[in-house]
N, C-alpha and C. Protein backbone atom coordinates (compact mmCIF):
# COMPACT_ATOMS: atom_id res chain seq x y z
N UNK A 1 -19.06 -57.37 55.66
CA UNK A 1 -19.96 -57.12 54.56
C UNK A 1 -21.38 -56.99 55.13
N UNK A 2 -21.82 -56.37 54.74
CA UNK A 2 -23.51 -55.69 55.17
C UNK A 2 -24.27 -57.06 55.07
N UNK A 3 -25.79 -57.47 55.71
CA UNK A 3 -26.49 -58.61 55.15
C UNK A 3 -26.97 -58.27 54.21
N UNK A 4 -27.90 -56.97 53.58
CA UNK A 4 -28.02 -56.87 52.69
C UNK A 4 -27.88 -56.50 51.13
N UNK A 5 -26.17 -56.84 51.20
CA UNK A 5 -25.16 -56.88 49.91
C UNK A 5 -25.56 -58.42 49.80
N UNK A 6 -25.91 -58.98 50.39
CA UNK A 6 -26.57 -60.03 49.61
C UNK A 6 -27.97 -60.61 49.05
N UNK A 7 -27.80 -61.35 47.85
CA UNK A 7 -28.96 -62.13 47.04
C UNK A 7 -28.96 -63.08 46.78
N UNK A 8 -29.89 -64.10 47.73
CA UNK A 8 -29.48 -65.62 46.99
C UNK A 8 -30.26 -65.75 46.18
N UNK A 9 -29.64 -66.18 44.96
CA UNK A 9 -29.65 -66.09 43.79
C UNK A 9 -31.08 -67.64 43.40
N UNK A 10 -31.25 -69.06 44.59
CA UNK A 10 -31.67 -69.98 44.13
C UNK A 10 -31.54 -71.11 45.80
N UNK A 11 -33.13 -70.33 46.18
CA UNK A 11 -32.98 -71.06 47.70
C UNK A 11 -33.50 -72.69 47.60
N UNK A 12 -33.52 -73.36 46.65
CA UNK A 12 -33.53 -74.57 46.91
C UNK A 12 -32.10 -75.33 46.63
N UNK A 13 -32.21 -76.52 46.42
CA UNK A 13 -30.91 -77.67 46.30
C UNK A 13 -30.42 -77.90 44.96
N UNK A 14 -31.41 -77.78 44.19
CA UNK A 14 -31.10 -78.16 42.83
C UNK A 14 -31.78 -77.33 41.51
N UNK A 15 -30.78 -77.29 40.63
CA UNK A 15 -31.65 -76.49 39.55
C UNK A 15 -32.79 -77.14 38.84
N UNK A 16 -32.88 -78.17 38.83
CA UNK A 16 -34.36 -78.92 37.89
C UNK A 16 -35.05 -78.43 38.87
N UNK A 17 -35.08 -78.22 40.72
CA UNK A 17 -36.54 -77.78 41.23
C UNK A 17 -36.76 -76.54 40.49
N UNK A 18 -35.85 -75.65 39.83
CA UNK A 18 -36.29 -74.26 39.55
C UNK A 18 -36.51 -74.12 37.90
N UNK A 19 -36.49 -75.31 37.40
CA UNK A 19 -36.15 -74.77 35.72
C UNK A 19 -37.71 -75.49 35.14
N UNK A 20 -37.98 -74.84 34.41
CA UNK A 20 -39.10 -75.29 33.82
C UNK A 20 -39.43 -74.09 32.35
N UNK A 21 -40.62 -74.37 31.78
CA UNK A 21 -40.59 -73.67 31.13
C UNK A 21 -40.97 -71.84 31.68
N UNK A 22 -40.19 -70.61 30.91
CA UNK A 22 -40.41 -69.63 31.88
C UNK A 22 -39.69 -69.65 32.83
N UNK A 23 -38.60 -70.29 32.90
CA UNK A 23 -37.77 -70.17 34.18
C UNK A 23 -36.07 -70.44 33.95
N UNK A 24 -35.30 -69.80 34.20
CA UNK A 24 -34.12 -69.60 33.91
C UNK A 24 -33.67 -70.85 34.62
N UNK A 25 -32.77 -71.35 34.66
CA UNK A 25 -31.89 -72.72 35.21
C UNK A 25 -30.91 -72.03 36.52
N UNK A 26 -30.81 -72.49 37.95
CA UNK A 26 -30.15 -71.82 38.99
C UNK A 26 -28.83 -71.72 38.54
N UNK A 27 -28.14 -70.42 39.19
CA UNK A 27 -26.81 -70.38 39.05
C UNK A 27 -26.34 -71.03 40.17
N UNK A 28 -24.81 -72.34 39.43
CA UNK A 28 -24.16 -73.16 40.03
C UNK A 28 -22.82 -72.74 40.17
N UNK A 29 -22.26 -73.14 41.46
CA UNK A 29 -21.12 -72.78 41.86
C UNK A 29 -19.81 -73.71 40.89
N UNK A 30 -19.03 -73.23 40.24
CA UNK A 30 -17.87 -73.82 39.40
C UNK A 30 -16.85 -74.79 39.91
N UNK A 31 -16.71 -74.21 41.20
CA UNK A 31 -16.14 -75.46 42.08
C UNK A 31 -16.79 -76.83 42.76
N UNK A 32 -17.45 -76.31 43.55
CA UNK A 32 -18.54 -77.93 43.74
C UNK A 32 -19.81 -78.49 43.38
N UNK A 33 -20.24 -77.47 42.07
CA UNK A 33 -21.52 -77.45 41.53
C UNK A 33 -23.01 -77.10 42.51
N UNK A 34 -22.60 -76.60 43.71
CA UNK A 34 -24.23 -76.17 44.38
C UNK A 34 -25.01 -75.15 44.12
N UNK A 35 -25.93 -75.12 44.09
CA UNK A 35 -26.75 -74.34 43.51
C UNK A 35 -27.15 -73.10 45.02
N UNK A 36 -26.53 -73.16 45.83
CA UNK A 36 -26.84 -72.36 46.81
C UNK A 36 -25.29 -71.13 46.61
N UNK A 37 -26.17 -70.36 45.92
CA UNK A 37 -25.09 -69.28 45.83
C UNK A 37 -25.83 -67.95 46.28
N UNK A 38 -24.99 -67.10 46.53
CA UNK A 38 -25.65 -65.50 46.98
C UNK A 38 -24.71 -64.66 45.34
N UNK A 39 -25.74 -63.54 45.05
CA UNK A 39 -24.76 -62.59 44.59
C UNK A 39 -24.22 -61.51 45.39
N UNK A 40 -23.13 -60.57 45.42
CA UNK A 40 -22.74 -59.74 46.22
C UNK A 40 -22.68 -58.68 44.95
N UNK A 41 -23.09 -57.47 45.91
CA UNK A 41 -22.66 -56.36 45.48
C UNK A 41 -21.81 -55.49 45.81
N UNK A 42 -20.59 -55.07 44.57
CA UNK A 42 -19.52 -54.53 45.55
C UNK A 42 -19.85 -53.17 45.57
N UNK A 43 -18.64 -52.49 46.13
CA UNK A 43 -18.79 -50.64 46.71
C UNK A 43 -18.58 -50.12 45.11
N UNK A 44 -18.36 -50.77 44.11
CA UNK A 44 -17.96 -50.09 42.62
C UNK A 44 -18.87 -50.71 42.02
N UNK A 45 -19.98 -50.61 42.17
CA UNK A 45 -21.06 -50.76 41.49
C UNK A 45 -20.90 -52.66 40.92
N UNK A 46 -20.18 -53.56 40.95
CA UNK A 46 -19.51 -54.80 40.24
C UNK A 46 -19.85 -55.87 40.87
N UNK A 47 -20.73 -56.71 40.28
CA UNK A 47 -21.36 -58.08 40.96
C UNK A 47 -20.37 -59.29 40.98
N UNK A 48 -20.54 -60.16 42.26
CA UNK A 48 -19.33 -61.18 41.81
C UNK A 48 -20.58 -62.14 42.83
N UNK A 49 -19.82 -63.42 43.09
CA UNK A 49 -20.91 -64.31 43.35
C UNK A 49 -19.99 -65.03 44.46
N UNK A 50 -20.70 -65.64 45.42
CA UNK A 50 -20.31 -66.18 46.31
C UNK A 50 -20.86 -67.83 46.84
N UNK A 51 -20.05 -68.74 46.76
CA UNK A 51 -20.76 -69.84 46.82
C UNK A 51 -21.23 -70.19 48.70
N UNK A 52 -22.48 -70.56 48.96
CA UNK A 52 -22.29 -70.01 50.69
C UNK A 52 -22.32 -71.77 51.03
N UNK A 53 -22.10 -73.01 50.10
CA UNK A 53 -21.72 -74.45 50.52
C UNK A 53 -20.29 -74.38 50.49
N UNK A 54 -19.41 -73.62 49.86
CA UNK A 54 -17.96 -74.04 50.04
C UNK A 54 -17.27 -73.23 49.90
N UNK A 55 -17.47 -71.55 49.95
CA UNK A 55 -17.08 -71.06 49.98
C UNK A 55 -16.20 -69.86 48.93
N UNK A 56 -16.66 -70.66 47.72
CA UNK A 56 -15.76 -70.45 46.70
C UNK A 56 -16.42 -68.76 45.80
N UNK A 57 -15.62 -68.00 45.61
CA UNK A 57 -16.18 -66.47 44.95
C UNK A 57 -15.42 -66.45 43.86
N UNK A 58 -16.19 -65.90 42.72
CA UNK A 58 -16.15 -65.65 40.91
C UNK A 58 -16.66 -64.72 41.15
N UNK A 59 -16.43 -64.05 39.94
CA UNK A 59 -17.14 -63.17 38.75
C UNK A 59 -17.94 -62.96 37.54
């Protein structure tokens, strides 16, 4: 995969550092709850997400 098919989505540890007012809450990974996720972009135009603490990929 290319480096830049990726976007991390929320470069700190936790979503309260990023949420405030004016500020969306980080997207968390479903399996171990980290907030260090990338989005990927696939070759069909279709975003899916990649967790880069454990590994785990959704949609």
């Amino acid at each position: 995969m290319p480096a830049y098919a990726l976007r991390f989505t929320c470069p700190v540890g936790t979503p309260a550092a990023v949420s405030g007012p004016g500020v969306g809450t980080a997207l968390q990974c479903p399996s171990c709850g980290s907030s260090h996720v990338a989005q990927v972009l696939g070759d069909n135009g279709g975003v899916s997400f990649v967790c880069t603490a454990c590994g785990h990929s959704w949609s």
